[in-house]
N, C-alpha and C. Protein backbone atom coordinates (compact mmCIF):
# COMPACT_ATOMS: atom_id res chain seq x y z
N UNK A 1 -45.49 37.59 -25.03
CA UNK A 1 -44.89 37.09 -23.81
C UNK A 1 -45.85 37.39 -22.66
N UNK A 2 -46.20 36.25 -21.84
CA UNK A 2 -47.36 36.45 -20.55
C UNK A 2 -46.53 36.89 -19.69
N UNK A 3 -47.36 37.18 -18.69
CA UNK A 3 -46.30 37.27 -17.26
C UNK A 3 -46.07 36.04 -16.74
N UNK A 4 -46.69 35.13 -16.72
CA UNK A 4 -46.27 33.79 -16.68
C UNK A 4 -44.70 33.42 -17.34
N UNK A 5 -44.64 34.13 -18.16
CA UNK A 5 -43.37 33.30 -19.39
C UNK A 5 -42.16 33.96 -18.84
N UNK A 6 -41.92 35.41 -18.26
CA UNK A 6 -41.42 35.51 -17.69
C UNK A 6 -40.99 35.84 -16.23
N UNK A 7 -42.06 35.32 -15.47
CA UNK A 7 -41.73 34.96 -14.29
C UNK A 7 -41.08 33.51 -14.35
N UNK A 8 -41.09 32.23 -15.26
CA UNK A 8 -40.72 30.93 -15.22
C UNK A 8 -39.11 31.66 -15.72
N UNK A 9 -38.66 32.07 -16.54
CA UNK A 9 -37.75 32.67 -17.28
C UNK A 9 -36.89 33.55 -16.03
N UNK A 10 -37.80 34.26 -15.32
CA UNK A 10 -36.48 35.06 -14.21
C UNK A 10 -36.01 33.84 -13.16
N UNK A 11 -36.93 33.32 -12.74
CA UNK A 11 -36.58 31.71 -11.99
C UNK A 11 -35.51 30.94 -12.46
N UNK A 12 -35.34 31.04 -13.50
CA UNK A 12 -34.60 30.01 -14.52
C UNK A 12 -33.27 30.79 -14.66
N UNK A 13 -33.07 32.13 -14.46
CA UNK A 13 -31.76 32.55 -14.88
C UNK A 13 -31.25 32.93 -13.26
N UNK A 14 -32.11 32.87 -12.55
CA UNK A 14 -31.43 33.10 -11.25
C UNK A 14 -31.16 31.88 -10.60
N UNK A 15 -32.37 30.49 -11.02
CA UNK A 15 -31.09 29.12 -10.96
C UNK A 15 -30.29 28.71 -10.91
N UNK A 16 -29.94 29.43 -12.56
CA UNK A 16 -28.45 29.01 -13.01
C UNK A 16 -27.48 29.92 -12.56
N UNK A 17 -27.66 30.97 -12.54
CA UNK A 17 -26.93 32.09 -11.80
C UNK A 17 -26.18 31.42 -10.12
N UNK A 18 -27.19 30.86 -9.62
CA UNK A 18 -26.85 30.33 -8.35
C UNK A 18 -25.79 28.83 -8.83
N UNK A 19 -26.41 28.54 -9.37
CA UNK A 19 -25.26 27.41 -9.93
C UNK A 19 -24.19 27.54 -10.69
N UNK A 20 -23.97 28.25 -11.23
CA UNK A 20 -22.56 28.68 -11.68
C UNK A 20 -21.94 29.59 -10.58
N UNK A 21 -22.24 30.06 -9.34
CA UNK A 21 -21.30 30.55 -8.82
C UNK A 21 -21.18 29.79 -7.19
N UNK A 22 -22.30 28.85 -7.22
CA UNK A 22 -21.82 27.74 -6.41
C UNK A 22 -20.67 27.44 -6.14
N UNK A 23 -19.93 26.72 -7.20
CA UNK A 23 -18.04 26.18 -7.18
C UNK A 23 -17.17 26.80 -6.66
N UNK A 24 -17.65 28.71 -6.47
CA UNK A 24 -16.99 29.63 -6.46
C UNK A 24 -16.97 29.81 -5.30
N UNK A 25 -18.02 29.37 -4.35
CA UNK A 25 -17.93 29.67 -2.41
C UNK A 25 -16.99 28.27 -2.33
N UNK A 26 -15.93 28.77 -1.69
CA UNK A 26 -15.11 28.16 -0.90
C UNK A 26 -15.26 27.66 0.15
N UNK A 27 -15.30 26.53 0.31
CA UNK A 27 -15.69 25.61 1.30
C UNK A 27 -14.63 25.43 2.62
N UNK A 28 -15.32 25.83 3.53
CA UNK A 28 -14.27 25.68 5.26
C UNK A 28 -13.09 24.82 5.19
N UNK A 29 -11.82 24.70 5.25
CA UNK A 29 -11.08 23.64 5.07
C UNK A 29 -11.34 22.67 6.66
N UNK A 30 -10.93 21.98 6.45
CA UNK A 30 -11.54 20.58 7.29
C UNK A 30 -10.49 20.79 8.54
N UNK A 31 -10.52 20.89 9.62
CA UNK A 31 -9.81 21.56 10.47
C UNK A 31 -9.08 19.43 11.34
N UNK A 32 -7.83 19.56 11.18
CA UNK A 32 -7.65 17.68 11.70
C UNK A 32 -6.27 18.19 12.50
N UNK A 33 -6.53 17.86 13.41
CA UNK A 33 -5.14 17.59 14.90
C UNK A 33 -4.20 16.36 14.95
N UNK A 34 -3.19 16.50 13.90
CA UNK A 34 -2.40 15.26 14.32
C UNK A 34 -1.38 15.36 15.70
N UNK A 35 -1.26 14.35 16.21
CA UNK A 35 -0.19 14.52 17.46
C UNK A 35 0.94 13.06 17.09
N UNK A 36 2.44 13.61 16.84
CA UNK A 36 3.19 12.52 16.54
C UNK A 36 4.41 12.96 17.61
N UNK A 37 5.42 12.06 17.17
CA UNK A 37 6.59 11.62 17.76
C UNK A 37 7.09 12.95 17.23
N UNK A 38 8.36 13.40 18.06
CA UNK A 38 9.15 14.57 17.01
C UNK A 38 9.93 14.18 16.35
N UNK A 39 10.15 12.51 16.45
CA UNK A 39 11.31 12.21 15.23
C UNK A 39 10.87 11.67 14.02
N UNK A 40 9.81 11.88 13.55
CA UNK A 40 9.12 11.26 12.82
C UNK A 40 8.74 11.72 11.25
N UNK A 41 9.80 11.79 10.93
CA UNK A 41 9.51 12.35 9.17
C UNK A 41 8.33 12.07 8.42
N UNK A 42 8.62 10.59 8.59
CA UNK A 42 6.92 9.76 7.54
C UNK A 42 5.99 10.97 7.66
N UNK A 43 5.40 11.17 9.54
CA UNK A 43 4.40 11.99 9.80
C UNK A 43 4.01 13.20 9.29
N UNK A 44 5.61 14.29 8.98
CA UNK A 44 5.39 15.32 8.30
C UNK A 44 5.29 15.16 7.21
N UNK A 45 5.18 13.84 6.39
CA UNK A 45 5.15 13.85 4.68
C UNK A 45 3.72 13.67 4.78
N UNK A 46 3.22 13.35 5.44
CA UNK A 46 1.26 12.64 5.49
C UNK A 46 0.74 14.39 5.89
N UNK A 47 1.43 14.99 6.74
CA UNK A 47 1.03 16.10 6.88
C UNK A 47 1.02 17.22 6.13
N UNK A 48 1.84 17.10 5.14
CA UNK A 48 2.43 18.12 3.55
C UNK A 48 1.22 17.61 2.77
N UNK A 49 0.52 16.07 2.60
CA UNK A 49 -0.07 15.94 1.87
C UNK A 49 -1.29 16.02 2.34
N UNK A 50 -1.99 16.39 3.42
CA UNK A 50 -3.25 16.52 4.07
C UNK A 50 -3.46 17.92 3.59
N UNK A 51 -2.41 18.64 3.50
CA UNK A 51 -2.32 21.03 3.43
C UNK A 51 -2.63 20.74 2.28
N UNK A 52 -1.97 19.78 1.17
CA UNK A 52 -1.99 19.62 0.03
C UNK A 52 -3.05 19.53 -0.62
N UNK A 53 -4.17 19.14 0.16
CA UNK A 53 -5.33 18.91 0.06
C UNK A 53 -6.24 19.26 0.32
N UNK A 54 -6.15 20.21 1.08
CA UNK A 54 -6.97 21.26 1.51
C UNK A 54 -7.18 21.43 2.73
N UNK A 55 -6.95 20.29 3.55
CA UNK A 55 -6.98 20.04 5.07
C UNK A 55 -5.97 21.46 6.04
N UNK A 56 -6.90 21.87 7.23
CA UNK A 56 -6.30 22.98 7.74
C UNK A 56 -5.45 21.96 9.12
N UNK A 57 -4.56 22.11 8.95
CA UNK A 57 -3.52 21.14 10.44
C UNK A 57 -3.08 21.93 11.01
N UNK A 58 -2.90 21.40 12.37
CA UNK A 58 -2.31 21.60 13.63
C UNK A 58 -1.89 19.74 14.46
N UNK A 59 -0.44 20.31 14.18
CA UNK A 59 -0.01 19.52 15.25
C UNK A 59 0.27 19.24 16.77
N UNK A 60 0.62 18.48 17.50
CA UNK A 60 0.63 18.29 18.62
C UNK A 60 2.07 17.29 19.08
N UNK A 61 3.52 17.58 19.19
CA UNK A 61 4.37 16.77 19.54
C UNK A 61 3.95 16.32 20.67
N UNK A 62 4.29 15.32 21.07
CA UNK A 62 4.71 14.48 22.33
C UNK A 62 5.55 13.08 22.10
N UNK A 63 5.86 13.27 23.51
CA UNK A 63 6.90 11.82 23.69
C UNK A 63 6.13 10.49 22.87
N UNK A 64 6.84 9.42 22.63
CA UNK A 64 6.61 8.10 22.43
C UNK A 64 5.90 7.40 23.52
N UNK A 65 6.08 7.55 24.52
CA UNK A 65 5.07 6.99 25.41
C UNK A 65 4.30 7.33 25.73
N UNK A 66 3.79 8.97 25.84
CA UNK A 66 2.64 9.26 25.74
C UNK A 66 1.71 9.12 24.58
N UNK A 67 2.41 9.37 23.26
CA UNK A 67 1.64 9.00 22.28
C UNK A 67 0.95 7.55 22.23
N UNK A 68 1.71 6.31 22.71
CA UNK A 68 1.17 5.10 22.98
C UNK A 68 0.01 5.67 23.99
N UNK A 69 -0.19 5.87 25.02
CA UNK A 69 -0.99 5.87 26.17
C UNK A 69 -2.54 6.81 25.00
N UNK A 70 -1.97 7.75 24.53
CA UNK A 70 -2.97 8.54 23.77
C UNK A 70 -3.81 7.45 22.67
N UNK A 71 -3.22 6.62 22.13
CA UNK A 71 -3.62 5.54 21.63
C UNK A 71 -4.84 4.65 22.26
N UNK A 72 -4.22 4.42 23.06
CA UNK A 72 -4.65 3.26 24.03
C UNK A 72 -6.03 3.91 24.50
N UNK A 73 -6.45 5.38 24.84
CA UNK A 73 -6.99 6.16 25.75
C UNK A 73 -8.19 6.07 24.64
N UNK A 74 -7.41 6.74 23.09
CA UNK A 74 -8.38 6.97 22.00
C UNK A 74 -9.42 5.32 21.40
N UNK A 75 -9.23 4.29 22.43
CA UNK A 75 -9.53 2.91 22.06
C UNK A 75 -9.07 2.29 20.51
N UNK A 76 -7.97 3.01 20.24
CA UNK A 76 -7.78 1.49 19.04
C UNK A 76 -6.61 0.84 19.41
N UNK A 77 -7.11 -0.16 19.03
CA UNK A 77 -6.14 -1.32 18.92
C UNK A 77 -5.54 -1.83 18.28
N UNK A 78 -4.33 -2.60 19.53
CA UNK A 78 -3.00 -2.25 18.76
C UNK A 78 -2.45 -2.59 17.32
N UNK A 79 -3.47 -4.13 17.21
CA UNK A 79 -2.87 -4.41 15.75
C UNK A 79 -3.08 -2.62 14.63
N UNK A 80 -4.00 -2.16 14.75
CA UNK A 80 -4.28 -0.77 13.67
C UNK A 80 -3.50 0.30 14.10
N UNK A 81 -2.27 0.34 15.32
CA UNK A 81 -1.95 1.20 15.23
C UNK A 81 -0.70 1.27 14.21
N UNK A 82 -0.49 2.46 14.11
CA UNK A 82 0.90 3.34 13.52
C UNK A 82 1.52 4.39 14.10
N UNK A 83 2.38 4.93 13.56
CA UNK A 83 3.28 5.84 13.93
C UNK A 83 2.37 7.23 14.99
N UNK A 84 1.42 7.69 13.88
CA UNK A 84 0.67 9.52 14.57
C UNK A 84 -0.62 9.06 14.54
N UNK A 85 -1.75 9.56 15.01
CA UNK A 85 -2.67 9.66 15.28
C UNK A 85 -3.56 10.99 15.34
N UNK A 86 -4.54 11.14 14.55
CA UNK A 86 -5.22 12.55 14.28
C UNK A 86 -6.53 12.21 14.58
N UNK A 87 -6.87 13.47 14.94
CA UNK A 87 -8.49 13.66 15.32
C UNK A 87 -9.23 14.36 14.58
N UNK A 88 -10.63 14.29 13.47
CA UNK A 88 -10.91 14.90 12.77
C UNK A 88 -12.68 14.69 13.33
N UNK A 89 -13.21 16.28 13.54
CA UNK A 89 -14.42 15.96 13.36
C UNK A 89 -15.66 14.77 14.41
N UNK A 90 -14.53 14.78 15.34
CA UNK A 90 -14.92 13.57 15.97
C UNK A 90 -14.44 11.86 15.95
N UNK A 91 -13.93 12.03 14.81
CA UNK A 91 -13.25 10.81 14.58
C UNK A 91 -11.87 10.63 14.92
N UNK A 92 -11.28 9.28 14.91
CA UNK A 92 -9.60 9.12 14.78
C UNK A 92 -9.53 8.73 13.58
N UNK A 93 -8.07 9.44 13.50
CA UNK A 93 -7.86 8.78 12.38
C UNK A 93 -6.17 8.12 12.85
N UNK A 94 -5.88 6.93 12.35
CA UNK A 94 -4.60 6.31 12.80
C UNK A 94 -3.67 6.13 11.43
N UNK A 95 -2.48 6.59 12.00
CA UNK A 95 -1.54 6.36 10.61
C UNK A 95 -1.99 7.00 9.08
N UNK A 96 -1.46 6.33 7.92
CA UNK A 96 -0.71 6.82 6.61
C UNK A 96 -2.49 6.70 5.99
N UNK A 97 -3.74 7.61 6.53
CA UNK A 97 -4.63 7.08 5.60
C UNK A 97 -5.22 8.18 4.48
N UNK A 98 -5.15 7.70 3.23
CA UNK A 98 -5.19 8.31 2.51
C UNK A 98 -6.19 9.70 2.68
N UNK A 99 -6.18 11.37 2.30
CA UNK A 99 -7.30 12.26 2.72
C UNK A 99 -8.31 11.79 2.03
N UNK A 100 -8.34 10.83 0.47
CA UNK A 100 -9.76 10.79 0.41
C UNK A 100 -10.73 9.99 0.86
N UNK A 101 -10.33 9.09 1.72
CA UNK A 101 -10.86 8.29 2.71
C UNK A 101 -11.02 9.18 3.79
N UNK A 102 -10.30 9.56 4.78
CA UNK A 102 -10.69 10.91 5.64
C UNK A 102 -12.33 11.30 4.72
N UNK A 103 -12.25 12.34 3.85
CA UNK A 103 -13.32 12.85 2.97
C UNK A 103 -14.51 11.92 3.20
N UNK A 104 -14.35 10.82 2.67
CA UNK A 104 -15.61 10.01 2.39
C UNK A 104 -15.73 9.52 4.04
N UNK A 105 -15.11 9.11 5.33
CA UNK A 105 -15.24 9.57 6.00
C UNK A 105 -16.56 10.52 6.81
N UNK A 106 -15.96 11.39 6.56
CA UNK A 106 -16.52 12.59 6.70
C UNK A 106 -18.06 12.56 6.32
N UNK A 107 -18.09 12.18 4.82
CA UNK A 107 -19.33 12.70 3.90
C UNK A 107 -20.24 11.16 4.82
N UNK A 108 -19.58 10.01 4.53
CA UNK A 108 -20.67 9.27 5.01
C UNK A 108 -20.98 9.40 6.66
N UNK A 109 -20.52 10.04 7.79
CA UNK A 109 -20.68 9.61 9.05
C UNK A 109 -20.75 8.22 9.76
N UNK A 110 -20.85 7.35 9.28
CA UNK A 110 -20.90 6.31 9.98
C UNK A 110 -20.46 6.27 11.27
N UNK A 111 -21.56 5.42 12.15
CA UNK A 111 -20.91 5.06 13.57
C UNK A 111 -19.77 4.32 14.05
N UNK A 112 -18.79 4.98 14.35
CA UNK A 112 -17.59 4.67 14.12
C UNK A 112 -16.68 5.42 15.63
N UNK A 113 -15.36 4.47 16.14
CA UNK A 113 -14.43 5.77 16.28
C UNK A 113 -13.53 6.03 15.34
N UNK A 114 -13.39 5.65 14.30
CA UNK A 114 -12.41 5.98 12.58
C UNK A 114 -11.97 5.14 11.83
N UNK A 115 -10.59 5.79 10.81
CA UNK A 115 -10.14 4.70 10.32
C UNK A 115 -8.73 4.36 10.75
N UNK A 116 -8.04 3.44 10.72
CA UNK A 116 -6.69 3.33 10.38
C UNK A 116 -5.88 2.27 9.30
N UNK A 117 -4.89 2.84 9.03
CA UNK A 117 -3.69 2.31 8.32
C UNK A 117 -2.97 1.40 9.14
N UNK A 118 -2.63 0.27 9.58
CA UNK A 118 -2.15 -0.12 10.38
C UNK A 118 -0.99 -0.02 9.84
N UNK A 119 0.91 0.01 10.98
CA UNK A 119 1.74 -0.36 10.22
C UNK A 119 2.33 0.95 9.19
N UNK A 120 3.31 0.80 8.71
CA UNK A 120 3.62 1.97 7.43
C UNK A 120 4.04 1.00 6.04
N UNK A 121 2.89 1.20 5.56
CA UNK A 121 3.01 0.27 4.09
C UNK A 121 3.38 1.66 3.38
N UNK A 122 4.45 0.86 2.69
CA UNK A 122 4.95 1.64 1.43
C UNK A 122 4.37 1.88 0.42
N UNK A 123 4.52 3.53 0.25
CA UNK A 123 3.45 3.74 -1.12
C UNK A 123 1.97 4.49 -0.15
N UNK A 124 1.75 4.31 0.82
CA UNK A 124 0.73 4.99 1.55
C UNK A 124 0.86 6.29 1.28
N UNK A 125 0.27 7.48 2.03
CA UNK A 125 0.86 8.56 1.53
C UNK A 125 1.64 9.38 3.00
N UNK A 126 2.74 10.02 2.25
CA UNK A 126 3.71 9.87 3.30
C UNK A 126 4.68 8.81 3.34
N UNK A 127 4.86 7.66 3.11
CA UNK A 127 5.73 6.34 3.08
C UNK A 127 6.17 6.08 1.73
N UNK A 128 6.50 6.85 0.62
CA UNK A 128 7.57 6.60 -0.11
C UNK A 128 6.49 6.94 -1.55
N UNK A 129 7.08 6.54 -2.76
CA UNK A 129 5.86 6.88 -3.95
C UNK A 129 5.46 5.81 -4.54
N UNK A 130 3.84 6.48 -4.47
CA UNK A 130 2.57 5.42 -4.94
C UNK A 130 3.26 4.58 -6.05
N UNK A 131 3.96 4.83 -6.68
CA UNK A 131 4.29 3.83 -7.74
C UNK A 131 4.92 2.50 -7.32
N UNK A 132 5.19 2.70 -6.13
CA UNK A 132 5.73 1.21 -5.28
C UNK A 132 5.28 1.03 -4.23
N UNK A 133 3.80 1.30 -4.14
CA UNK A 133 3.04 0.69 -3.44
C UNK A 133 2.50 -0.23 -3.35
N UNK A 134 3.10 -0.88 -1.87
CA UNK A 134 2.57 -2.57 -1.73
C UNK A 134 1.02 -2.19 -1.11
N UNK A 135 0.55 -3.53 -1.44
CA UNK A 135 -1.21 -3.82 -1.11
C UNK A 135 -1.48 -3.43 0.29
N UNK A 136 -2.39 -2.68 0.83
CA UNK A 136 -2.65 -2.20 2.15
C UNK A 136 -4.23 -1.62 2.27
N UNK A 137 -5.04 -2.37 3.43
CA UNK A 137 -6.43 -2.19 3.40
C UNK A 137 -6.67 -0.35 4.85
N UNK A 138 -7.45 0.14 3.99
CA UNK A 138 -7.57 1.24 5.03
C UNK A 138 -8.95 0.73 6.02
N UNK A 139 -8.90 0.27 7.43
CA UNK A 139 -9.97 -0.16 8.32
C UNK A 139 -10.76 1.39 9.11
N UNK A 140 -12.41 0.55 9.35
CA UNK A 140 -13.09 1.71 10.05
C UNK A 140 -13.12 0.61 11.59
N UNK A 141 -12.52 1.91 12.21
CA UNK A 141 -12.77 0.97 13.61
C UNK A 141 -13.99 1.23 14.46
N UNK A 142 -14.89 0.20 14.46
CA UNK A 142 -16.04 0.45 15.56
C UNK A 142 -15.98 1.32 16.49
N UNK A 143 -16.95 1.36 16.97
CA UNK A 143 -17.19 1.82 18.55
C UNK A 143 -16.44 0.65 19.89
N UNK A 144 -16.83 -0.53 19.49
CA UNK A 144 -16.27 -1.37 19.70
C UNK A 144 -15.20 -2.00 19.73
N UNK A 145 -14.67 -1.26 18.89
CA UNK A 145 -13.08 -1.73 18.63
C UNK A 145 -13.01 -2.72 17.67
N UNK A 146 -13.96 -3.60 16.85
CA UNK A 146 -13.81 -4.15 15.85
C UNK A 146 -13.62 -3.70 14.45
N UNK A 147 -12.89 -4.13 13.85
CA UNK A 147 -12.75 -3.86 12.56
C UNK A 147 -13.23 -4.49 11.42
N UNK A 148 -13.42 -3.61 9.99
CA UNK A 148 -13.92 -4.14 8.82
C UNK A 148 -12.86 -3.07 7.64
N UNK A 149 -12.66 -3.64 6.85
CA UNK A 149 -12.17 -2.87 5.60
C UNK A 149 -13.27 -1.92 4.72
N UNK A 150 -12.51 -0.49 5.12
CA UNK A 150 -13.12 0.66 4.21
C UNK A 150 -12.47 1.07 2.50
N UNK A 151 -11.23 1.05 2.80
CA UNK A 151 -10.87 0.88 1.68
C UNK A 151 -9.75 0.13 1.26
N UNK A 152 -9.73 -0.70 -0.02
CA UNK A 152 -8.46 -1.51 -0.60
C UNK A 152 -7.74 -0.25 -1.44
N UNK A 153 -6.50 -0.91 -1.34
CA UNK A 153 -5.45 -0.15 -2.62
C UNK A 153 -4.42 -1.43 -2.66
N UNK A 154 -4.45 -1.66 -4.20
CA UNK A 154 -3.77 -2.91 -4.30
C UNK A 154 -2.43 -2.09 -4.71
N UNK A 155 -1.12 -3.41 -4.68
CA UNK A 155 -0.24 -2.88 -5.05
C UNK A 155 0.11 -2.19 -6.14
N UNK A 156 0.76 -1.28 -6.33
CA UNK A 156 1.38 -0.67 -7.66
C UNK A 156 1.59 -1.41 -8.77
């Protein structure tokens, strides 16, 4: 055995060493501010399933008309709005949109102010179970305020 053979050899087990305990650092949970209506159940079911997921929340009640104005302020428009509205990271996010969209989101950055769910389609999450979920496109809204489809989910 050279010293060569095992210097390549201590490299190699402290590699893998680092990679097997990679999985094991726990990653920051994703810190997202929803602000909804207080009568609004849907909102706390989207919010059970964001914790559910690893997402760290804090909410924000306010009235119905301020929440519109908060809308309006955050630039999306109206056809994409819904019920709550969250802020993640810099982004909005509007209505029932799924966290792994949030995620990818996230991972890609795109220039964007977010996504939304327009509407409460059933089967979203939060709006009743995926198994009777009707067809509903999740949109990234420009800077601009224009929209394009980020993600499909066809019906159940």
């Amino acid at each position: 055995m050279t010293k060569h053979d095992l210097s390549r050899r201590t490299v190699l087990a402290l590699v893998a060493g680092c990679l097997a305990i990679a999985p094991l650092r726990a990653a920051a949970p994703v810190a997202i501010t929803v602000v909804k209506d207080p009568d609004c159940g849907c909102c706390e079911a989207w919010i059970d399933i964001l914790r559910a997921d690893g997402f760290a929340v804090t909410t924000q009640v306010i009235d119905y008309d301020a929440l519109q104005a908060l809308k309006g302020q955050s630039g999306i428009p109206e056809p994409m709005r819904s019920c709550h509205t969250a802020r993640v990271e810099g982004y909005v996010i509007e209505g029932h949109v799924p966290p792994a969209d949030i995620r990818r989101l996230l991972a890609e950055r795109p220039a964007a102010l977010g996504l939304a769910v327009p509407g409460m389609p059933l089967g979203a999450p939060g709006m009743g179970p995926e198994a009777q979920r009707e067809a509903y496109d999740v949109h990234l809204i420009t800077a601009d305020g224009q929209t394009r489809i980020f993600a499909r989910y066809d019906a159940a």
